[in-house]
Protein backbone atom coordinates (compact mmCIF):
# COMPACT_ATOMS: atom_id res chain seq x y z
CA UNK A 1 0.00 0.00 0.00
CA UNK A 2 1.28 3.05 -0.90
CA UNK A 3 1.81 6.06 1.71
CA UNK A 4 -1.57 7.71 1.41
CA UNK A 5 -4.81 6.12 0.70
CA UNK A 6 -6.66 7.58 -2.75
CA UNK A 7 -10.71 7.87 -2.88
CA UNK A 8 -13.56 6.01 -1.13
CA UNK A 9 -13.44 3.28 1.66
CA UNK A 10 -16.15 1.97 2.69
CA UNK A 11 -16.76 0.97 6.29
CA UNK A 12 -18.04 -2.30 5.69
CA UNK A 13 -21.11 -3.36 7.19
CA UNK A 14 -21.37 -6.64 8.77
CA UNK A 15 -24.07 -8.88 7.29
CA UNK A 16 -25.97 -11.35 9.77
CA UNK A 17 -28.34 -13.77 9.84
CA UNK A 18 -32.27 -12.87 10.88
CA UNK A 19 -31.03 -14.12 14.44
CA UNK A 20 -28.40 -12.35 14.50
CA UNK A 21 -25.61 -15.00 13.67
CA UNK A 22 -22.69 -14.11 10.76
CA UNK A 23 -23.66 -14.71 7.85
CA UNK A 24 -20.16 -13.95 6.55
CA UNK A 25 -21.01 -15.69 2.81
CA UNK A 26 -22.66 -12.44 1.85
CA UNK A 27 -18.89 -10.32 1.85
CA UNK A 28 -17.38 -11.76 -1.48
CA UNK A 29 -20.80 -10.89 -3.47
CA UNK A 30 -20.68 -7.11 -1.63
CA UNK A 31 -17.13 -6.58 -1.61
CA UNK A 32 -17.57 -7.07 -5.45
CA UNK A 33 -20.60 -4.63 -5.95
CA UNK A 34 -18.38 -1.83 -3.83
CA UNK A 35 -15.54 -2.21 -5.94
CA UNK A 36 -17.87 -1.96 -9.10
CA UNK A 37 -19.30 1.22 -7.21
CA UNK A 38 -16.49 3.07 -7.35
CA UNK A 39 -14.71 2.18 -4.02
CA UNK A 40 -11.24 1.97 -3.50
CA UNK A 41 -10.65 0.36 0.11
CA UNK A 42 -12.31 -1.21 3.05
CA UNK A 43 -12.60 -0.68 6.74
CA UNK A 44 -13.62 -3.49 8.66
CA UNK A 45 -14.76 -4.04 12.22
CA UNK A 46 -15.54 -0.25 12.93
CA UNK A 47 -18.53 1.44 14.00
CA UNK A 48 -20.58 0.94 10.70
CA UNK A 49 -19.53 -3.00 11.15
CA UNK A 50 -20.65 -2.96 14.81
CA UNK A 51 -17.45 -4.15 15.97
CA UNK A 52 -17.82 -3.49 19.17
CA UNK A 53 -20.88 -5.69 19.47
CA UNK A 54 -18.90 -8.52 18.10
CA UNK A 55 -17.40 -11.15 20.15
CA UNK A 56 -13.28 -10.96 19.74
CA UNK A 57 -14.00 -14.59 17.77
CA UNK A 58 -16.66 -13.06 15.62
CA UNK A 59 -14.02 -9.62 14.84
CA UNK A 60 -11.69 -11.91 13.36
CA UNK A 61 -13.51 -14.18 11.12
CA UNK A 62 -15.41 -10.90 9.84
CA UNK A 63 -11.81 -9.65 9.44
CA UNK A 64 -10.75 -12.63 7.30
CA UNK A 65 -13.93 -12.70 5.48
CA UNK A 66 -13.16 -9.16 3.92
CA UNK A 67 -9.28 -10.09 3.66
CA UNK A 68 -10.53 -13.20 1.41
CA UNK A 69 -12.83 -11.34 -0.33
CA UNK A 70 -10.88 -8.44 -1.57
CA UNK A 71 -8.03 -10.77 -2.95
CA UNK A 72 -5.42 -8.33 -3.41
CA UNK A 73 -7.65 -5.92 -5.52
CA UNK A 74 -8.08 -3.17 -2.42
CA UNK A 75 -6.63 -2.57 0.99
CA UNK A 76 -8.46 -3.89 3.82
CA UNK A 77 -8.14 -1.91 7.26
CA UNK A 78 -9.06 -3.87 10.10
CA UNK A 79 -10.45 -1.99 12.99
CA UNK A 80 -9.70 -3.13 16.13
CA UNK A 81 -10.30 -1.08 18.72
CA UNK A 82 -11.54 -2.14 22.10
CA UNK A 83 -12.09 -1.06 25.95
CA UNK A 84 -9.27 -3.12 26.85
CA UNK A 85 -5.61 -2.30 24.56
CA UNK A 86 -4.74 -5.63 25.43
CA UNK A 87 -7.62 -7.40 23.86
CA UNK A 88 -6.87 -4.98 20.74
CA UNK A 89 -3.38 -5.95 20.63
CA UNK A 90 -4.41 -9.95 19.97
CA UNK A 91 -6.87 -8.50 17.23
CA UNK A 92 -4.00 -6.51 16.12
CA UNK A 93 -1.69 -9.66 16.03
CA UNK A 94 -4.14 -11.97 14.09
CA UNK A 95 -5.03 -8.83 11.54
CA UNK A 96 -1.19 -9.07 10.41
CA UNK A 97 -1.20 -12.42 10.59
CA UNK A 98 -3.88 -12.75 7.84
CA UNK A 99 -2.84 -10.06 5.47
CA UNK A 100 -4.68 -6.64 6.09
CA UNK A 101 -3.33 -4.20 5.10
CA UNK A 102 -3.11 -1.73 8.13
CA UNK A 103 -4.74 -1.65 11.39
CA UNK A 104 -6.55 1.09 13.17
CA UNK A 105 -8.06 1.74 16.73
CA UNK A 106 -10.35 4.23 18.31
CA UNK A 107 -9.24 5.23 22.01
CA UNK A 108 -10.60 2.57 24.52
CA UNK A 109 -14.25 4.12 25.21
CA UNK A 110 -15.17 2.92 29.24
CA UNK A 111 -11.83 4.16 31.00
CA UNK A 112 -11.29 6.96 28.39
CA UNK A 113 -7.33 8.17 28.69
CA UNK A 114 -7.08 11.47 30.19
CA UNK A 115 -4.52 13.07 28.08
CA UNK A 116 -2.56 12.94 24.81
CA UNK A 117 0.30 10.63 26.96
CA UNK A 118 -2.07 8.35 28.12
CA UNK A 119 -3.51 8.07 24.70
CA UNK A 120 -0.33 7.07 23.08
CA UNK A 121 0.71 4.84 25.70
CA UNK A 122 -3.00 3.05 25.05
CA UNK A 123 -2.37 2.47 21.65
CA UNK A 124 1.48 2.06 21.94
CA UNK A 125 0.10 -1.40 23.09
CA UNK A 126 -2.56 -2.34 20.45
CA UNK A 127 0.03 -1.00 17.58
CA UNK A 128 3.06 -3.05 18.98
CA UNK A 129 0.46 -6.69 18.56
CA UNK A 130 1.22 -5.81 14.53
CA UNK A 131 4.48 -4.60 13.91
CA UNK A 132 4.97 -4.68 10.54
CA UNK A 133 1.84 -2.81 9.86
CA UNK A 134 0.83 0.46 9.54
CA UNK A 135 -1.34 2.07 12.38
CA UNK A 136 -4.33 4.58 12.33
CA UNK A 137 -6.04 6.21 15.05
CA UNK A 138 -9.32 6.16 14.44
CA UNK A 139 -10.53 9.29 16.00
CA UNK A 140 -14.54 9.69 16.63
CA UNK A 141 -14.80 11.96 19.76
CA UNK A 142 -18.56 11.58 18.99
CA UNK A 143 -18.81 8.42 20.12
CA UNK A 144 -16.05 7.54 22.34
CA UNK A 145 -15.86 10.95 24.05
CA UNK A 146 -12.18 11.39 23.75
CA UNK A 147 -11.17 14.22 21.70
CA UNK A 148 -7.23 15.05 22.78
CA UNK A 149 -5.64 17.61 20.30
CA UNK A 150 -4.35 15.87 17.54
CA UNK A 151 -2.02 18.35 16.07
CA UNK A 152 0.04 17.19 19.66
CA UNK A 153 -0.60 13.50 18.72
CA UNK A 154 1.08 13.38 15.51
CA UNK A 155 3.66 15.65 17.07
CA UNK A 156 4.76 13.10 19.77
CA UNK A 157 3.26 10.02 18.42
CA UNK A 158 6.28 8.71 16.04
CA UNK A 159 8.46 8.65 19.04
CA UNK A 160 5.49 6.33 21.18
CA UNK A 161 4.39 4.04 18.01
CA UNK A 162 6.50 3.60 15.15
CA UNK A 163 4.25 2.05 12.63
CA UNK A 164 1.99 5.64 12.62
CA UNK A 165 0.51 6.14 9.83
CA UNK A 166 -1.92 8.09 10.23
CA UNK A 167 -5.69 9.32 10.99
CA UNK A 168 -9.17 8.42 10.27
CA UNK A 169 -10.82 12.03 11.31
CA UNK A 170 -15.02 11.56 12.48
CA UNK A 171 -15.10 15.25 13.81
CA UNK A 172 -16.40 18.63 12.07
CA UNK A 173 -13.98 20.79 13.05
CA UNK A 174 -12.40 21.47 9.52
CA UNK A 175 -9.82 23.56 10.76
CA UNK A 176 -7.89 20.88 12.79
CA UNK A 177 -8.34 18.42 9.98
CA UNK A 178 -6.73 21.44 7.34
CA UNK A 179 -4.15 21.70 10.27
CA UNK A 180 -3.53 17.87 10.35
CA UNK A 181 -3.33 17.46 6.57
CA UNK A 182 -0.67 20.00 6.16
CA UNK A 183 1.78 18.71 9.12
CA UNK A 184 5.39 18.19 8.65
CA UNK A 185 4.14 18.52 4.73
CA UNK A 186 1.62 16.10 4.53
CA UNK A 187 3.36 13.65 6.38
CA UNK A 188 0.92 11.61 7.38
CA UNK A 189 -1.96 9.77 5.73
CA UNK A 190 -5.53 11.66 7.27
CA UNK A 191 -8.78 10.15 6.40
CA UNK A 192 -11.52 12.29 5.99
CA UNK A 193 -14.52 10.27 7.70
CA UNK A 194 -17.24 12.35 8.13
CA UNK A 195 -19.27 11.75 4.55
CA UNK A 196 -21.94 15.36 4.35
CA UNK A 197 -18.90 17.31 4.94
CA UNK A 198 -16.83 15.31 2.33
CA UNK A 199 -16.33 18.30 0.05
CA UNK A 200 -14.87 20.63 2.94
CA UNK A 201 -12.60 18.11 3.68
CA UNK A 202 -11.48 17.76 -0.01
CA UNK A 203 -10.99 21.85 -0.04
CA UNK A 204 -9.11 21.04 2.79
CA UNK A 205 -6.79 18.20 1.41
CA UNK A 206 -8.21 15.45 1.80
CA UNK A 207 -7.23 12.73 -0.67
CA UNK A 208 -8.91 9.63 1.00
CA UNK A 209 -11.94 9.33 2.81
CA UNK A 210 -13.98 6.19 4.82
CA UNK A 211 -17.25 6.50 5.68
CA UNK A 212 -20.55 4.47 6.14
CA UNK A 213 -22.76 5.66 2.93
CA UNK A 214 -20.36 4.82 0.39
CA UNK A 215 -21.49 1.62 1.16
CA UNK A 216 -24.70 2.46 -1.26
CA UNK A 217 -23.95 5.77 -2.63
CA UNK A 218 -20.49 6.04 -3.88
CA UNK A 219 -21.13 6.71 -6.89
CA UNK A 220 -22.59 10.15 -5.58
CA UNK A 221 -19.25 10.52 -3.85
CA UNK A 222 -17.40 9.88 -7.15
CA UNK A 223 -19.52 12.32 -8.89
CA UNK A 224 -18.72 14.98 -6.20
CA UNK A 225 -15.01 13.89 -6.05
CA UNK A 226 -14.40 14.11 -10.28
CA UNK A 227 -16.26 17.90 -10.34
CA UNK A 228 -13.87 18.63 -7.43
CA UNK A 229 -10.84 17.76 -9.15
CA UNK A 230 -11.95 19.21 -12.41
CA UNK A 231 -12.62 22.86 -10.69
CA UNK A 232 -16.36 22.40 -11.43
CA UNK A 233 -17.47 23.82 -7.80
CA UNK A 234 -20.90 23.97 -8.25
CA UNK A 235 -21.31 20.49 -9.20
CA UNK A 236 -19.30 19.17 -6.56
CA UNK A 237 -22.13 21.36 -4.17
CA UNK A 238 -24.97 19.93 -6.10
CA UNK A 239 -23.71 16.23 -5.82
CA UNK A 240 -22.73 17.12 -1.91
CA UNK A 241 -26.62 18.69 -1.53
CA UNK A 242 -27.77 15.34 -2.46
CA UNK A 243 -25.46 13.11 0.02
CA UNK A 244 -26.38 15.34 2.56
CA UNK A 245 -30.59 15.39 1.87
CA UNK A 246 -29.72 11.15 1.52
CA UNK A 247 -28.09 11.34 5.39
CA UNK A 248 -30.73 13.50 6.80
CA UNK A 249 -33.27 10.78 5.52
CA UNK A 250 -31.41 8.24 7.01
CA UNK A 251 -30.73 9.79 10.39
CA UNK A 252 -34.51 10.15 11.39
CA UNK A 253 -34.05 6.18 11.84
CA UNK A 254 -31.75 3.76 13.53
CA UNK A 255 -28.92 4.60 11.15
CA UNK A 256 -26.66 1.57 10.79
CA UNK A 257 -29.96 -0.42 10.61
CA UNK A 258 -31.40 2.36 7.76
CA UNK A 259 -27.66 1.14 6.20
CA UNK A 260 -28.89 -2.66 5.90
CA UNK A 261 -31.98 -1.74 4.37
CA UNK A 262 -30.14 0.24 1.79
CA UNK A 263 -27.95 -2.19 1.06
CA UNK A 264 -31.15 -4.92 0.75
CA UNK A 265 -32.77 -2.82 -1.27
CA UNK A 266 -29.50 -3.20 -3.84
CA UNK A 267 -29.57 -6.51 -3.74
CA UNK A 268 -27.04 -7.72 -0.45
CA UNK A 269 -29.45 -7.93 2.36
CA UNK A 270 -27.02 -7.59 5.18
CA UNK A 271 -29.83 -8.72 7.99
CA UNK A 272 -30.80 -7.41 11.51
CA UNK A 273 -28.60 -5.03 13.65
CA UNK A 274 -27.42 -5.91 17.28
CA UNK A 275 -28.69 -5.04 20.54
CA UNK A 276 -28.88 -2.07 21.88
CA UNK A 277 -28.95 -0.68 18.39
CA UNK A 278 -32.81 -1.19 17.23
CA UNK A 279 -33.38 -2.80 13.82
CA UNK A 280 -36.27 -0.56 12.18
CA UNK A 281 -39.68 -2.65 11.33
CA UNK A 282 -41.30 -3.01 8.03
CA UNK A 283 -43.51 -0.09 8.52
CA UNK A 284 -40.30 2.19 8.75
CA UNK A 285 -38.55 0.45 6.19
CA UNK A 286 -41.55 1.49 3.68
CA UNK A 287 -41.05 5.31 4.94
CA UNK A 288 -37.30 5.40 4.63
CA UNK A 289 -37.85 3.93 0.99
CA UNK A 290 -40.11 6.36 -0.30
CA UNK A 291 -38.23 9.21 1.56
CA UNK A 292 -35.40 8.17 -0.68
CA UNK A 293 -37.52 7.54 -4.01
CA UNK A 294 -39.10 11.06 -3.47
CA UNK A 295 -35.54 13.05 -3.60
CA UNK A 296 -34.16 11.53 -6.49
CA UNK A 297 -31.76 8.96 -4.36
CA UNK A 298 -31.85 5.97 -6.55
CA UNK A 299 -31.59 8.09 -9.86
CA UNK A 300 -28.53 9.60 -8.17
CA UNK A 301 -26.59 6.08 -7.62
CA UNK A 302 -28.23 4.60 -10.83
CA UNK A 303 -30.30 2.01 -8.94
């Protein structure tokens, strides 16, 4: 893999069974329709996968599943975050040890570390279980509440975990994300990850990006990404209107579970969510779909 990731990754979504088992035989036949799609890469095990509502046994054959599956043709990041750095650094171990491509943790989420030291030493830990891999902090203050300054991170980071890479960046503060990009000139590989902002982070400098829609709508990302780099600005807007009137439809529901039904409704029915998330019932299913029909979505992606 090459120094800095180029275009869309997806954060794949874990299909499962209606009782909630894996039902891991549906990656090869989506992993196929993302790459047709216009995606470049795959991160696996994240938020969008519910990885943390996996069992560590159930992380890594999802894991191997999307290693199989992509056969060389993309990168495959495996996520492996966890509450405890030393149950991340075994996922971090058996990630190397079946060819992914780089690894990448959020900060452990019930003890949350109280400073930029304690954050490095955290992930010193998970890094070190894969060696000869690249590492990404996944950072998603959002969700795990810890939102250090990350200009300091990269700063000391190097010197606390070798194998840096890099960031995946959840957070709408542009600024820092600018500020990240440009460090030690462009040193380091940062992710844009939040996917209605995607064209301020491209204005920015962002040359990769992961995030959960591109699951079903990258080709309105690819649209929005080829206007960009041709100077055609007010395309780029029009395409980025559309991602963002798609997301607001989605987030009136349960959104990972509005995710599976997008992704059933284009043929890879990816199942039922897991509790405490909330799987949304047919009735809801029939609103989100018309919602979607009504602004044009499946026009836009060519559905």
């Amino acid at each position: 893999m090459s120094k800095h990731f180029t275009g869309l990754m997806a954060a794949g979504i874990t299909p499962m069974r209606p009782d909630g088992s894996l039902n891991l035989g549906k990656v090869g036949p989506m992993v196929d329709f993302l790459e047709r799609q216009g995606v470049r890469g795959l991160y696996v095990c994240g938020s969008t996968g519910e990885g943390p509502l996996l069992t560590s046994d159930e992380r890594r054959a999802t894991a191997e599943a999307f290693v199989e599956a992509a056969k060389g043709r993309m990168p495959v990041f495996v996520h492996v975050g966890h509450s405890s750095p030393a149950d991340a650094r075994i996922l971090a171990a058996h990630a190397q040890k079946i060819g992914a491509d780089a690894v990448a943790a959020v900060a452990p989420w019930y003890f949350k570390p109280g400073s930029v030291d304690v954050l490095l030493s955290s992930l010193a830990e998970v890094a070190g279980g894969a060696p000869d891999l690249p590492f990404y902090f996944s950072h998603i203050p959002a969700l795990t509440g810890v939102a250090h300054d990350m200009l300091e991170f990269l700063r000391r980071g190097p010197q606390r975990i070798p194998t840096l890479r890099g960031l995946k960046y959840t957070a709408p503060t542009v600024d820092e994300f600018q500020a990240l990009v440009a460090f030690e000139e462009g040193r380091f590989d940062v992710l844009y990850g939040r996917d209605e902002m995607l064209l301020c982070g491209l204005a920015a400098g962002a040359a990769g990006a992961v995030g959960s829609t591109y699951n079903f709508a990258a080709p309105i990302y690819c649209r929005l990404i080829e206007a960009f780099q041709r100077n055609d600005i007010p395309t780029a807007r029009q395409w980025q209107a559309r991602s963002v009137a798609m997301i607001q439809v989605v987030l009136k529901s349960q959104s990972l579970s509005v995710c599976k039904l997008l992704m059933k409704l284009l043929g890879h029915d990816c199942g039922p969510v897991r509790l405490p998330l909330v799987t949304i019932d047919r009735q809801e299913e029939a609103r989100v779909e018309k919602e979607l029909r009504t602004i044009g979505f499946f026009d836009w992606i060519g559905a």
